[in-house]
PDB file of N, CA and C in Angstrom:
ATOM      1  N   UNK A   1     -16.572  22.657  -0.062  1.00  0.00           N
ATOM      2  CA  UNK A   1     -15.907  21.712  -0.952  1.00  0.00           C
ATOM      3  C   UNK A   1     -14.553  21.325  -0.359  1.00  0.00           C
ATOM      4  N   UNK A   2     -14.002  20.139  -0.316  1.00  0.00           N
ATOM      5  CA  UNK A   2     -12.698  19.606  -0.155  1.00  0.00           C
ATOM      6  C   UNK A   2     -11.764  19.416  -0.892  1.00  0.00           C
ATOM      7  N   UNK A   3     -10.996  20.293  -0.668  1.00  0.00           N
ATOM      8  CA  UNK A   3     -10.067  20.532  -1.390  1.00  0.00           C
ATOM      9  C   UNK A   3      -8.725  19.944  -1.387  1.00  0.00           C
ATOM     10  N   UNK A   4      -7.982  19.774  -2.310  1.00  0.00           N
ATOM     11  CA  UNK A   4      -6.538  18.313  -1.808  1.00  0.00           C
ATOM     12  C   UNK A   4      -5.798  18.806  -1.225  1.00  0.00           C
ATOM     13  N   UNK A   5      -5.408  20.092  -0.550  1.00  0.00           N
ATOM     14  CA  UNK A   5      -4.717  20.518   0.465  1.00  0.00           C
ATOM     15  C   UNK A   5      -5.566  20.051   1.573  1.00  0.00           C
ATOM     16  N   UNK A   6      -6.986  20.206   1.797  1.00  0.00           N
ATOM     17  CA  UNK A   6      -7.527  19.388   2.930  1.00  0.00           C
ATOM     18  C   UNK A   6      -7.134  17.958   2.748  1.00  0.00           C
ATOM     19  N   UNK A   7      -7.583  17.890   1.849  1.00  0.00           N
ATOM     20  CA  UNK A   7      -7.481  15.905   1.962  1.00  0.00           C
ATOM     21  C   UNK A   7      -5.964  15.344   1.729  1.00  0.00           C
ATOM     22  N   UNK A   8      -4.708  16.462   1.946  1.00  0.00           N
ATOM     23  CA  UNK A   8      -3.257  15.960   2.069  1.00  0.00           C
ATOM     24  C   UNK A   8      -3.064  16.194   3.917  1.00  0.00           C
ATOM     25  N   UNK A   9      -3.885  17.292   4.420  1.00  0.00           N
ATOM     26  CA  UNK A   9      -3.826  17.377   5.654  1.00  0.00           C
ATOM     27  C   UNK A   9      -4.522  16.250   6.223  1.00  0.00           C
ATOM     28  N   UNK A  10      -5.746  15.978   6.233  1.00  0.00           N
ATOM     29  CA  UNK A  10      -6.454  14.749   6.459  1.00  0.00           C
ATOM     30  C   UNK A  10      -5.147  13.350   6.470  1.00  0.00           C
ATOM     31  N   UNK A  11      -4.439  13.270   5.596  1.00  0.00           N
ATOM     32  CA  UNK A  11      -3.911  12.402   5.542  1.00  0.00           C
ATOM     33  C   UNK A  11      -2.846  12.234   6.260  1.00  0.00           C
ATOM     34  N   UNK A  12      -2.496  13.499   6.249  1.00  0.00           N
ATOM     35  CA  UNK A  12      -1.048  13.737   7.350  1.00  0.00           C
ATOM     36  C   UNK A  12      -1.435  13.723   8.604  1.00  0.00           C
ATOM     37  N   UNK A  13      -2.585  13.719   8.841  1.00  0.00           N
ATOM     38  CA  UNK A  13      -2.919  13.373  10.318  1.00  0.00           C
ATOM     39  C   UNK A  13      -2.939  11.898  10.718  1.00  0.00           C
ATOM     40  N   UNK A  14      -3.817  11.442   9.769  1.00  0.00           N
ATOM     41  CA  UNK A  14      -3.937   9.904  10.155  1.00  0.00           C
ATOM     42  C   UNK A  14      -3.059   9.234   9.967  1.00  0.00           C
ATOM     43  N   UNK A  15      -1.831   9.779   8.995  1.00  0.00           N
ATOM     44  CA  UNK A  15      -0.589   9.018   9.145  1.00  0.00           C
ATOM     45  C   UNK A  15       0.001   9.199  10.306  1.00  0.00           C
ATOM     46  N   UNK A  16       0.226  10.344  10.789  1.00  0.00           N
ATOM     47  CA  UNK A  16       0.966  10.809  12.495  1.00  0.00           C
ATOM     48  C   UNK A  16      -0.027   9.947  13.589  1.00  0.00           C
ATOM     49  N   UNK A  17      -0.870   9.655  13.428  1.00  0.00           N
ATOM     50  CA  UNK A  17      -1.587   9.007  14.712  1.00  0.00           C
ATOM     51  C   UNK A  17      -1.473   7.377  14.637  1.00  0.00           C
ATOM     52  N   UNK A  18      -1.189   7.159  12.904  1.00  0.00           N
ATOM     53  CA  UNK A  18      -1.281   5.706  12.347  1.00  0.00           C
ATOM     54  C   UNK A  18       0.003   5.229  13.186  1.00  0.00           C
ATOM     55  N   UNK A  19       0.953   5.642  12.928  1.00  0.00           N
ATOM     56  CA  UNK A  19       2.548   6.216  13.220  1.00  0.00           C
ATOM     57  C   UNK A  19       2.504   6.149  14.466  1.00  0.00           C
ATOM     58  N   UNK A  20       2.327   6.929  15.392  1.00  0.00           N
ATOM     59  CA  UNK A  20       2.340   7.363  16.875  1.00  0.00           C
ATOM     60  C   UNK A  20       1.820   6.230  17.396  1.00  0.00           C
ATOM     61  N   UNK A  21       0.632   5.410  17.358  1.00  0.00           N
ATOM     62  CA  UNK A  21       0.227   4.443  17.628  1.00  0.00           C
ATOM     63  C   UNK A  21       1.537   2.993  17.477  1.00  0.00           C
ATOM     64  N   UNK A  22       1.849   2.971  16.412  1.00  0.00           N
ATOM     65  CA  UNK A  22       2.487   1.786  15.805  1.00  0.00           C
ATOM     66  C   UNK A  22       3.953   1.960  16.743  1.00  0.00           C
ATOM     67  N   UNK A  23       4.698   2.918  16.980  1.00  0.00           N
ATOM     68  CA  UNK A  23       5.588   2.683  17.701  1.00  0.00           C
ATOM     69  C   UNK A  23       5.739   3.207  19.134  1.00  0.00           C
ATOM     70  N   UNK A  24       4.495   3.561  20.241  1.00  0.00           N
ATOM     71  CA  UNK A  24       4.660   3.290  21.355  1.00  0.00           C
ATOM     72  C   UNK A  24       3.444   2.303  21.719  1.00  0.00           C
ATOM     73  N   UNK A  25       3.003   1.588  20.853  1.00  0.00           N
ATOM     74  CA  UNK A  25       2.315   0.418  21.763  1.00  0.00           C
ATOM     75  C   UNK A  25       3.053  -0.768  21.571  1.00  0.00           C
ATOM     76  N   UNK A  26       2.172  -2.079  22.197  1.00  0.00           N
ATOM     77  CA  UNK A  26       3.456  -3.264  22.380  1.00  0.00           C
ATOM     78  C   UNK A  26       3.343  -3.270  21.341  1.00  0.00           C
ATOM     79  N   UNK A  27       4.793  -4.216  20.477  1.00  0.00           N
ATOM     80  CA  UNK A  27       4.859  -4.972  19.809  1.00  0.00           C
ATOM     81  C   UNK A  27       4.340  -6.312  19.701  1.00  0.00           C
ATOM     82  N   UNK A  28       3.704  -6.512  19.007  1.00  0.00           N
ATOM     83  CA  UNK A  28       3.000  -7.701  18.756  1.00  0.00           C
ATOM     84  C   UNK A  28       3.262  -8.641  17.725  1.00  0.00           C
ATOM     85  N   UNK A  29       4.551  -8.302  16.781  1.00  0.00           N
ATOM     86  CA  UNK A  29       5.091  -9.057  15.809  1.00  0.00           C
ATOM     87  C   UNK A  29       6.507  -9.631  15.825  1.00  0.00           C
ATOM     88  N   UNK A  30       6.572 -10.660  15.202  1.00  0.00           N
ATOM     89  CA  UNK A  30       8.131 -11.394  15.340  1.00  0.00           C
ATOM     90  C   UNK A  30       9.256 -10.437  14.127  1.00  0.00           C
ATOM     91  N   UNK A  31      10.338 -10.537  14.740  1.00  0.00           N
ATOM     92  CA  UNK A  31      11.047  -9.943  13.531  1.00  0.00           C
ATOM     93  C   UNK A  31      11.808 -10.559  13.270  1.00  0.00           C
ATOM     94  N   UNK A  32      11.342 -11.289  12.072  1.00  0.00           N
ATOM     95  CA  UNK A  32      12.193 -12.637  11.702  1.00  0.00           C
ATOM     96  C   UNK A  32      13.109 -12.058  10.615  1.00  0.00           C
ATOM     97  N   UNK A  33      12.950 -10.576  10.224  1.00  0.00           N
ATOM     98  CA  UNK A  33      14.335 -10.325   9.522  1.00  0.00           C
ATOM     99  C   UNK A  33      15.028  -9.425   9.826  1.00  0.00           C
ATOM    100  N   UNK A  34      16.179  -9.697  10.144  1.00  0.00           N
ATOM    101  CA  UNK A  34      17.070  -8.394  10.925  1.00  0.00           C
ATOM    102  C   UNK A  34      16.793  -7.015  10.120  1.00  0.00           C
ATOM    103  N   UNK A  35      16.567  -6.097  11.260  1.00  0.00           N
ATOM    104  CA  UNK A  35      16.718  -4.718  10.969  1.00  0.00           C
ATOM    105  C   UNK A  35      15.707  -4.232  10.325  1.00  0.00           C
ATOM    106  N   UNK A  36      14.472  -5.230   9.980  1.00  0.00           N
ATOM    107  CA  UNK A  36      13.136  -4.461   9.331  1.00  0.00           C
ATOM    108  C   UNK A  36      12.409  -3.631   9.573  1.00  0.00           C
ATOM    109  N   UNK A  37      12.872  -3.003  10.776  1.00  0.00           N
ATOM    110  CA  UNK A  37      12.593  -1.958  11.812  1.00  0.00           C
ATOM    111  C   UNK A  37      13.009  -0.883  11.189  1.00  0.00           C
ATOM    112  N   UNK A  38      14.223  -0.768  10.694  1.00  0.00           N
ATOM    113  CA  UNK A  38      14.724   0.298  10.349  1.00  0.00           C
ATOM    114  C   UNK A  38      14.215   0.995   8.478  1.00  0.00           C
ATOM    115  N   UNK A  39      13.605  -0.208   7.720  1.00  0.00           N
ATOM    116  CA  UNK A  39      13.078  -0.290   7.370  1.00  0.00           C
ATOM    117  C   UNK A  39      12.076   0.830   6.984  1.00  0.00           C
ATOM    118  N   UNK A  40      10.702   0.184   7.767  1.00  0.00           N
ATOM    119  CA  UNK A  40       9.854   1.149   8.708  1.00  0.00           C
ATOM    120  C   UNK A  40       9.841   2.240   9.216  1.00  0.00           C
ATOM    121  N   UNK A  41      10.733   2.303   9.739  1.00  0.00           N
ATOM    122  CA  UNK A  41      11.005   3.830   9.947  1.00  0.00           C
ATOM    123  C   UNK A  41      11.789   4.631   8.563  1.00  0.00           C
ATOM    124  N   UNK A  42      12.825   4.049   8.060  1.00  0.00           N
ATOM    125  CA  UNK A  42      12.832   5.157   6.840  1.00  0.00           C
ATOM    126  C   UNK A  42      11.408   5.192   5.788  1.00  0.00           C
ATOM    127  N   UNK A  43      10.337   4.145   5.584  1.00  0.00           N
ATOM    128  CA  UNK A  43       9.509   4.664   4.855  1.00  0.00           C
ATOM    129  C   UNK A  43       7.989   5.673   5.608  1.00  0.00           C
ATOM    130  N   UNK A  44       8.074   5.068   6.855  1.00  0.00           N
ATOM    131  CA  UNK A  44       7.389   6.233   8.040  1.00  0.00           C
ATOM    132  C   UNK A  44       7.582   7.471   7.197  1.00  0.00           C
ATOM    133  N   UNK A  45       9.127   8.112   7.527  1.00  0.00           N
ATOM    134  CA  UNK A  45       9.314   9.144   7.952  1.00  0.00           C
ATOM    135  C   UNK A  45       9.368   9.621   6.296  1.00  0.00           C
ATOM    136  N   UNK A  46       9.774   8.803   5.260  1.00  0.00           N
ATOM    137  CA  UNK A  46       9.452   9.114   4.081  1.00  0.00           C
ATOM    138  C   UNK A  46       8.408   9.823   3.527  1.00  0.00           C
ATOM    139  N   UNK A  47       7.010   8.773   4.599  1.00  0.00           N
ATOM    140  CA  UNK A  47       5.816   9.429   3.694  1.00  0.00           C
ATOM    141  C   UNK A  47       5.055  10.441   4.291  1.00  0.00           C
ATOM    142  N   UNK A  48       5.660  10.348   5.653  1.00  0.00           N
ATOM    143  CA  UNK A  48       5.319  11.931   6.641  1.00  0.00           C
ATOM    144  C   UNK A  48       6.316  13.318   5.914  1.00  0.00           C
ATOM    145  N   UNK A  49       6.892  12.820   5.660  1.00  0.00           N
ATOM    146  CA  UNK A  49       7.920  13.648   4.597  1.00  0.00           C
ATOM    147  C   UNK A  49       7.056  14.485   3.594  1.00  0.00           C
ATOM    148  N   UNK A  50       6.827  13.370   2.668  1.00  0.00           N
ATOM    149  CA  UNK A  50       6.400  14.101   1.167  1.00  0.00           C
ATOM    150  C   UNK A  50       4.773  14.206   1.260  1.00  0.00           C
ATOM    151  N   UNK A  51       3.754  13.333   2.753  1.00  0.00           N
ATOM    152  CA  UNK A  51       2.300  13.940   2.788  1.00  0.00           C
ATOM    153  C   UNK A  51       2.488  15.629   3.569  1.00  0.00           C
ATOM    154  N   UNK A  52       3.716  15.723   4.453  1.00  0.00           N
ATOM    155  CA  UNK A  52       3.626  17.194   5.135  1.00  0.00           C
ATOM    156  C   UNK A  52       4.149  18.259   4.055  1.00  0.00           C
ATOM    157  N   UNK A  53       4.843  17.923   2.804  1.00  0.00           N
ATOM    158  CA  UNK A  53       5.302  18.284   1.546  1.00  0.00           C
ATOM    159  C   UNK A  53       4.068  19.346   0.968  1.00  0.00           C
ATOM    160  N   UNK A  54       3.009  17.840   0.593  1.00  0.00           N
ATOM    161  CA  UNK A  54       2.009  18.164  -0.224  1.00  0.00           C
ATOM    162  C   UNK A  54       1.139  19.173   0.340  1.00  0.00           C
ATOM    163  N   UNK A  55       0.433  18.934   2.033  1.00  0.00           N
ATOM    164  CA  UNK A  55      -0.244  19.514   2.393  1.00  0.00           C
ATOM    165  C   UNK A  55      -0.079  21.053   3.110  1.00  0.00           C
ATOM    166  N   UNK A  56       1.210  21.662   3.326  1.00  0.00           N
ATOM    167  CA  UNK A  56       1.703  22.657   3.594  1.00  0.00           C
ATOM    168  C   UNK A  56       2.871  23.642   2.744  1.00  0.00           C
ATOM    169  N   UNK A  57       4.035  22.605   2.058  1.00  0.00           N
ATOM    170  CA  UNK A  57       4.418  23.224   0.921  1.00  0.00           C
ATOM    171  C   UNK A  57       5.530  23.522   2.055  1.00  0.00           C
ATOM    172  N   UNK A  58       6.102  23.461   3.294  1.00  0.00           N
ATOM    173  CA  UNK A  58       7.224  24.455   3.884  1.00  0.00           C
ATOM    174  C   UNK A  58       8.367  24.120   3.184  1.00  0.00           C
ATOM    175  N   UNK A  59       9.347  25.041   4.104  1.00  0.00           N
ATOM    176  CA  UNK A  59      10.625  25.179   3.245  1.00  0.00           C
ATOM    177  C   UNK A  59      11.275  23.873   3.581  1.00  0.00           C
ATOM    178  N   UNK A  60      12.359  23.235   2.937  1.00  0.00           N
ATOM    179  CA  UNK A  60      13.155  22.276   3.511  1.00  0.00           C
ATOM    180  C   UNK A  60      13.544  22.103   5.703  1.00  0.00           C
ATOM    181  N   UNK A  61      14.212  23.128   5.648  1.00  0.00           N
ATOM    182  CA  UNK A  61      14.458  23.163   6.773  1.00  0.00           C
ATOM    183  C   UNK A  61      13.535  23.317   7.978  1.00  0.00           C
ATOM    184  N   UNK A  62      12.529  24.151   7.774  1.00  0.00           N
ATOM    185  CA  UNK A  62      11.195  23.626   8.880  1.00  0.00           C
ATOM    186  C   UNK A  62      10.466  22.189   9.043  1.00  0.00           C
ATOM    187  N   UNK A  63      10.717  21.738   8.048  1.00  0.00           N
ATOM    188  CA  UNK A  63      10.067  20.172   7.559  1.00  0.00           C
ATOM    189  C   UNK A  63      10.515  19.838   8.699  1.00  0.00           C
ATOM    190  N   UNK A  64      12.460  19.292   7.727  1.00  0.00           N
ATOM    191  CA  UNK A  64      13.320  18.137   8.103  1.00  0.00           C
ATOM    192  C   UNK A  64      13.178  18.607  10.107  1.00  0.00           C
ATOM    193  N   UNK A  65      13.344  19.997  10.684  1.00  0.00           N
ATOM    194  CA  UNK A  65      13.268  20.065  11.523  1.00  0.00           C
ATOM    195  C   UNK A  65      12.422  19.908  12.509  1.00  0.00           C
ATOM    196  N   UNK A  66      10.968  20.133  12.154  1.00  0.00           N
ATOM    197  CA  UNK A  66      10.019  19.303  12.560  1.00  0.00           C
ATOM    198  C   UNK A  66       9.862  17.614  12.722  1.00  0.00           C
ATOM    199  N   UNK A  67      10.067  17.192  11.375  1.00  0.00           N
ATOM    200  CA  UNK A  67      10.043  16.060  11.910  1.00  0.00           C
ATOM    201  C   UNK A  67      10.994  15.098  12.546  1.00  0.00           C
ATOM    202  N   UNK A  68      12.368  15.600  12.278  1.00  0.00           N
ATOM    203  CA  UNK A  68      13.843  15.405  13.212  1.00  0.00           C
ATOM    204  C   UNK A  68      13.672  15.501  14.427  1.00  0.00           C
ATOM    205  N   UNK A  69      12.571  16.546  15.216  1.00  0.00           N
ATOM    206  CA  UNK A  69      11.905  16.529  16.766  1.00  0.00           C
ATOM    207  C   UNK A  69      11.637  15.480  16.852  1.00  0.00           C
ATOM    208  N   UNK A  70      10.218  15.175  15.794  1.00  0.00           N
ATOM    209  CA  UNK A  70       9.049  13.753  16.182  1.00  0.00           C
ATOM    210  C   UNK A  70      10.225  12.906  16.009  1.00  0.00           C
ATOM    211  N   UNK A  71      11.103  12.556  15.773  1.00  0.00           N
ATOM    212  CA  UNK A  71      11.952  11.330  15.642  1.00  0.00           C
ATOM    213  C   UNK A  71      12.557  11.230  17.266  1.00  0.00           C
ATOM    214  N   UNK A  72      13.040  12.332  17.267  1.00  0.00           N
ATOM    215  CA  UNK A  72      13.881  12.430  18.786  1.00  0.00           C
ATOM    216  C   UNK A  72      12.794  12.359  19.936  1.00  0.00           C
ATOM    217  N   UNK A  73      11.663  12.516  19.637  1.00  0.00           N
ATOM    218  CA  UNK A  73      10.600  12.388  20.708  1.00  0.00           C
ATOM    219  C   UNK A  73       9.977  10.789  21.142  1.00  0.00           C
ATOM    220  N   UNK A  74       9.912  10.476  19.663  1.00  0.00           N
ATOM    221  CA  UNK A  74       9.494   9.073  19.924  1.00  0.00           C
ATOM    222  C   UNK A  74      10.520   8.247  20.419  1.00  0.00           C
ATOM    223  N   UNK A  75      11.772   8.118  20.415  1.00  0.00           N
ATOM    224  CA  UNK A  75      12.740   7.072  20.582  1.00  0.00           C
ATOM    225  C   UNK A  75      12.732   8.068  22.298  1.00  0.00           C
ATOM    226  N   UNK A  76      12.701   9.116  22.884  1.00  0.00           N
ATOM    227  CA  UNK A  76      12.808   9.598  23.895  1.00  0.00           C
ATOM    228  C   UNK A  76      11.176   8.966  24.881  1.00  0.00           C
ATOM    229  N   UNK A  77      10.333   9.308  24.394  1.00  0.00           N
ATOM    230  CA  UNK A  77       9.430   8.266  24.997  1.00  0.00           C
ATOM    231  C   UNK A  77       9.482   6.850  24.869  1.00  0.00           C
ATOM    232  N   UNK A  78       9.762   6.060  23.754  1.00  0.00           N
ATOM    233  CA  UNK A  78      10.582   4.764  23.994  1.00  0.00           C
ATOM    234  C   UNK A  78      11.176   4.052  24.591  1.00  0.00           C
ATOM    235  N   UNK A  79      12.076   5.066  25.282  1.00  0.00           N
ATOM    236  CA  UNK A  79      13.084   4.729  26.528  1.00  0.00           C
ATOM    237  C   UNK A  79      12.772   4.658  27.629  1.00  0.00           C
ATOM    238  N   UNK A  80      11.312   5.690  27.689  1.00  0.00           N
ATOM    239  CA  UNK A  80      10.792   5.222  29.111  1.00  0.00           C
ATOM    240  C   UNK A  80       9.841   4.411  29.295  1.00  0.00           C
ATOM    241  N   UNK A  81       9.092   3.333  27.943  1.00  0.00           N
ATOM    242  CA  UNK A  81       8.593   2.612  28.101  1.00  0.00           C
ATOM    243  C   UNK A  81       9.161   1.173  28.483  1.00  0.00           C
ATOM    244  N   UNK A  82       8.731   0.278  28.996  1.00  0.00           N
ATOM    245  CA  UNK A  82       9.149  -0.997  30.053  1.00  0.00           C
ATOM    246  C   UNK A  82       8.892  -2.389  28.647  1.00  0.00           C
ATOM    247  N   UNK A  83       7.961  -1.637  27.168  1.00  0.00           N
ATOM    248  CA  UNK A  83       8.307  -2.880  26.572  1.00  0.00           C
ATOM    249  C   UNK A  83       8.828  -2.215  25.532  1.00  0.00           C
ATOM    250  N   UNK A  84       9.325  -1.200  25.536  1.00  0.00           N
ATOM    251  CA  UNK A  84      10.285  -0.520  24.017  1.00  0.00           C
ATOM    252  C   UNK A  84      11.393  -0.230  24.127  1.00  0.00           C
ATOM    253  N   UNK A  85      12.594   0.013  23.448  1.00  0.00           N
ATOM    254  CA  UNK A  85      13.793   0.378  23.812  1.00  0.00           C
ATOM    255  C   UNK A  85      14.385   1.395  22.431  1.00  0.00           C
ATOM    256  N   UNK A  86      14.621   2.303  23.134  1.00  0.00           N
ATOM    257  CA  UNK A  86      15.339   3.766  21.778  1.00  0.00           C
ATOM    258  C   UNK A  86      16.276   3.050  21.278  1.00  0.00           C
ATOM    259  N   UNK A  87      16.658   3.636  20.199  1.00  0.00           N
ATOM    260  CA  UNK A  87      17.757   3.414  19.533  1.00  0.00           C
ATOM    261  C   UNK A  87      18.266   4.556  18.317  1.00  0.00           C
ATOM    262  N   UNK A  88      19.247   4.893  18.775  1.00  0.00           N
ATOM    263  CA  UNK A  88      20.232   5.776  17.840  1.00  0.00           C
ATOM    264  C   UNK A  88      20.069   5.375  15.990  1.00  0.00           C
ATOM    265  N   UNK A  89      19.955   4.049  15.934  1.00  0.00           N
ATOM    266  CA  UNK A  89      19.814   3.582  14.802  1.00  0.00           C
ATOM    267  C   UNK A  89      18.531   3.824  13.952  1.00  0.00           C
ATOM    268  N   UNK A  90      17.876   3.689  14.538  1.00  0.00           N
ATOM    269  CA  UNK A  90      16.186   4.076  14.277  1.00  0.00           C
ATOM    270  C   UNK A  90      16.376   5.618  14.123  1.00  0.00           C
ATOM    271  N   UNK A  91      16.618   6.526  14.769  1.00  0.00           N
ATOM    272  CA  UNK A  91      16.637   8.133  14.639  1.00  0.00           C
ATOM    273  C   UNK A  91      17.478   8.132  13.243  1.00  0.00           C
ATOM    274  N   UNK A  92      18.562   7.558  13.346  1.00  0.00           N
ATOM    275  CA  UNK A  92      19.054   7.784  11.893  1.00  0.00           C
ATOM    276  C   UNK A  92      17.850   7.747  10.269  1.00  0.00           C
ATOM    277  N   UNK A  93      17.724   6.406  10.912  1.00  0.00           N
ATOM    278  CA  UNK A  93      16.475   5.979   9.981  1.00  0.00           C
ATOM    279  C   UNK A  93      15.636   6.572   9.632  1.00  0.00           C
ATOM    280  N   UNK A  94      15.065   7.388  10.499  1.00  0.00           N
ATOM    281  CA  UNK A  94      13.941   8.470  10.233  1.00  0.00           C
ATOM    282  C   UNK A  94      15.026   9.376   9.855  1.00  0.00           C
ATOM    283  N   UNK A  95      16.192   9.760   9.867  1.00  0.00           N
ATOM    284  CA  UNK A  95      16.676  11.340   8.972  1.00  0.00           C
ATOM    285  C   UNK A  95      16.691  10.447   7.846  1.00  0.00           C
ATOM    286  N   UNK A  96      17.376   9.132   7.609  1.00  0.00           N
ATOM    287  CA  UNK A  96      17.310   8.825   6.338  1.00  0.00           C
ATOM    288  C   UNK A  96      16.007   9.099   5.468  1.00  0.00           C
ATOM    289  N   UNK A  97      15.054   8.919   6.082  1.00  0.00           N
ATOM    290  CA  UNK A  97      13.747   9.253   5.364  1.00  0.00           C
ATOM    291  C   UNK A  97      13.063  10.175   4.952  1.00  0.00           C
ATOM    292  N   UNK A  98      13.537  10.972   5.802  1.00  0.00           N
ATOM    293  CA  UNK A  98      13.340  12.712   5.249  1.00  0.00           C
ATOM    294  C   UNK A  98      14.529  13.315   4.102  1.00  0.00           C
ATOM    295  N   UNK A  99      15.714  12.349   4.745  1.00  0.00           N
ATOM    296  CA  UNK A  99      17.001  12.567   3.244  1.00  0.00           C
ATOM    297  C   UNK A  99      16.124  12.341   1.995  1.00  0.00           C
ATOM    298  N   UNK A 100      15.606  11.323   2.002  1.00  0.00           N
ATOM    299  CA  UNK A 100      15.462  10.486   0.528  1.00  0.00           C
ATOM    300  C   UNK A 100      14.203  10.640  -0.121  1.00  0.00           C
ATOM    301  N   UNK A 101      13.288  11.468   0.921  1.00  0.00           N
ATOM    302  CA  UNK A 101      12.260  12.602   0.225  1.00  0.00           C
ATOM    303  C   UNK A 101      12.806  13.484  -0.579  1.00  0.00           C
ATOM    304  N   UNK A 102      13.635  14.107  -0.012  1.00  0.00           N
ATOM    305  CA  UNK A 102      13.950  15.428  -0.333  1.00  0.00           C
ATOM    306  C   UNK A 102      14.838  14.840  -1.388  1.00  0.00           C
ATOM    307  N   UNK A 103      15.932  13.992  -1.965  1.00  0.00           N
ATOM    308  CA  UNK A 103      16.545  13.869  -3.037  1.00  0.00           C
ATOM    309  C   UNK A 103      15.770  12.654  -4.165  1.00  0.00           C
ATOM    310  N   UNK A 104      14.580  12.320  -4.062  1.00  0.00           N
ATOM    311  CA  UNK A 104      13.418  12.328  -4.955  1.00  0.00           C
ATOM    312  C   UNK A 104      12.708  13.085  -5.092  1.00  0.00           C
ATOM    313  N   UNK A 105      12.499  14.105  -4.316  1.00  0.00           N
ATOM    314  CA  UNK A 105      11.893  15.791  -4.654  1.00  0.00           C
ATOM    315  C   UNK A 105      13.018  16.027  -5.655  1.00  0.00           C
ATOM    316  N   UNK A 106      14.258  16.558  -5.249  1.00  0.00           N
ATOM    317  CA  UNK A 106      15.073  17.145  -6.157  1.00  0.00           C
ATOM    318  C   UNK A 106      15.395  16.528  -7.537  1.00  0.00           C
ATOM    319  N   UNK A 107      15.239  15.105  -7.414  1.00  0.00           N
ATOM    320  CA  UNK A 107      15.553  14.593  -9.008  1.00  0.00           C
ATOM    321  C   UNK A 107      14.369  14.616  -9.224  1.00  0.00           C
ATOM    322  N   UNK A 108      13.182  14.316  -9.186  1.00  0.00           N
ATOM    323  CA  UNK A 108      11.436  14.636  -9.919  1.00  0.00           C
ATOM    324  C   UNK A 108      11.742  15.952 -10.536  1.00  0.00           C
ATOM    325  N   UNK A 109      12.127  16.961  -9.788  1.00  0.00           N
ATOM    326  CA  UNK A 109      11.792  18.143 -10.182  1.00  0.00           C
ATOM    327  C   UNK A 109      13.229  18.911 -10.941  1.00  0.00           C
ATOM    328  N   UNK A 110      13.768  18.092 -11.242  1.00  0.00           N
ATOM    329  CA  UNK A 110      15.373  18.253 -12.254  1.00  0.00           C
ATOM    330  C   UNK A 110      14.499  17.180 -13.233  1.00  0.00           C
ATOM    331  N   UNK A 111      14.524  15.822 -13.363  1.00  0.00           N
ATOM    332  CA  UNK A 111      13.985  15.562 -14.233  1.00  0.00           C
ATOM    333  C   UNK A 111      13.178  15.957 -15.178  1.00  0.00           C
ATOM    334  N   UNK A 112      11.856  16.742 -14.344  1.00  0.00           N
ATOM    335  CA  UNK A 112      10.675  17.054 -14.823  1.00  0.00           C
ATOM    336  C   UNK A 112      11.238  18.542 -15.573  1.00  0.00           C
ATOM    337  N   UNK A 113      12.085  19.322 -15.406  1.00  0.00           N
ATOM    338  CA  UNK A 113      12.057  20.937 -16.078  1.00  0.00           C
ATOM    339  C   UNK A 113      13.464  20.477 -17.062  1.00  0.00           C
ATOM    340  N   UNK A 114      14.098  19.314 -16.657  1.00  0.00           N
ATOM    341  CA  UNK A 114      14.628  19.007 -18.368  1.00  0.00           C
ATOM    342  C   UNK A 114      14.105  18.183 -19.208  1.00  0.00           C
ATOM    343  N   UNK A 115      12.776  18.107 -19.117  1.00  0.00           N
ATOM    344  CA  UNK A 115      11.562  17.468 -19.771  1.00  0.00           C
ATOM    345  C   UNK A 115      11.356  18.419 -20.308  1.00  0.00           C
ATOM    346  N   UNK A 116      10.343  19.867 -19.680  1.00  0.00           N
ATOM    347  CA  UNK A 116       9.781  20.701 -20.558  1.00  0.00           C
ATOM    348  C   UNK A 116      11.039  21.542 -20.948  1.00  0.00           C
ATOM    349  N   UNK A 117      11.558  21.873 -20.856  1.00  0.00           N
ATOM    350  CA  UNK A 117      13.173  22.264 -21.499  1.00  0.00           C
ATOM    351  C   UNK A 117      13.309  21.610 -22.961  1.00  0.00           C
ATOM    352  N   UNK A 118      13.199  20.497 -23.131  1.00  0.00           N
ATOM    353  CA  UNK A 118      13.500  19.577 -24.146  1.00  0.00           C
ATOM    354  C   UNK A 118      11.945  19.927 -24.946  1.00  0.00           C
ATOM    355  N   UNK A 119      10.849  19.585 -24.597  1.00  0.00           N
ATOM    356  CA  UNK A 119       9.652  20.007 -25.324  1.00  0.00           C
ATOM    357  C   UNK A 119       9.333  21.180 -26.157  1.00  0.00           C
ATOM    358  N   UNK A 120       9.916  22.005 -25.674  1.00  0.00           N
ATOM    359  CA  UNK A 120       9.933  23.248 -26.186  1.00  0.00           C
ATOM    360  C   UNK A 120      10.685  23.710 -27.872  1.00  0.00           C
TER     361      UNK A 120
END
């Protein structure tokens, strides 16, 4: 039987390959609005965020540190590609995205226990 820890892992895979794909092959789109890049990468790293959340449960700091690597890895292979170029700005972007998991984790779950707090 499949269970939703499988099918959050399942998902966290095909997002990392969806992902991995999307920013070292060419670009093939116009970016007719400044900075939509950055964009992209904070909701990337958002939802690699809260699917590696669901499907493993680690502590804050193994997460953000894990995926703070994959950030520094991709803009580091970036740089040595001939049609991509790193950027400092983008790495931010992805911590922003793991920030803003984690402080919609923390207000869901402040919200939610002065909910049943109040029910009681």
């Amino acid at each position: 039987m499949i269970t939703k820890n499988t099918l959050f892992k399942l998902a966290l895979a095909v997002a990392f390959v969806v992902i991995s794909y999307l920013v070292f092959s060419r670009p093939t789109y116009s970016q007719s609005i400044p900075n939509i890049d950055k964009v992209g990468h904070l909701g990337s790293f958002f939802c690699l965020s809260y699917l590696s959340y669901l499907a493993f449960k680690p502590k804050w700091y193994w997460l953000s540190l894990t995926l703070a690597s994959y950030a520094i890895l991709i803009e580091l292979v970036q740089s040595r590609l001939p049609y991509r170029s790193a950027s400092v700005a983008d790495v931010i972007a992805d911590f922003a995205g793991i920030a803003l998991f984690y402080f919609c984790n923390w207000a869901y779950g402040k919200y939610f226990r002065a909910a049943q707090l109040r029910e009681d």
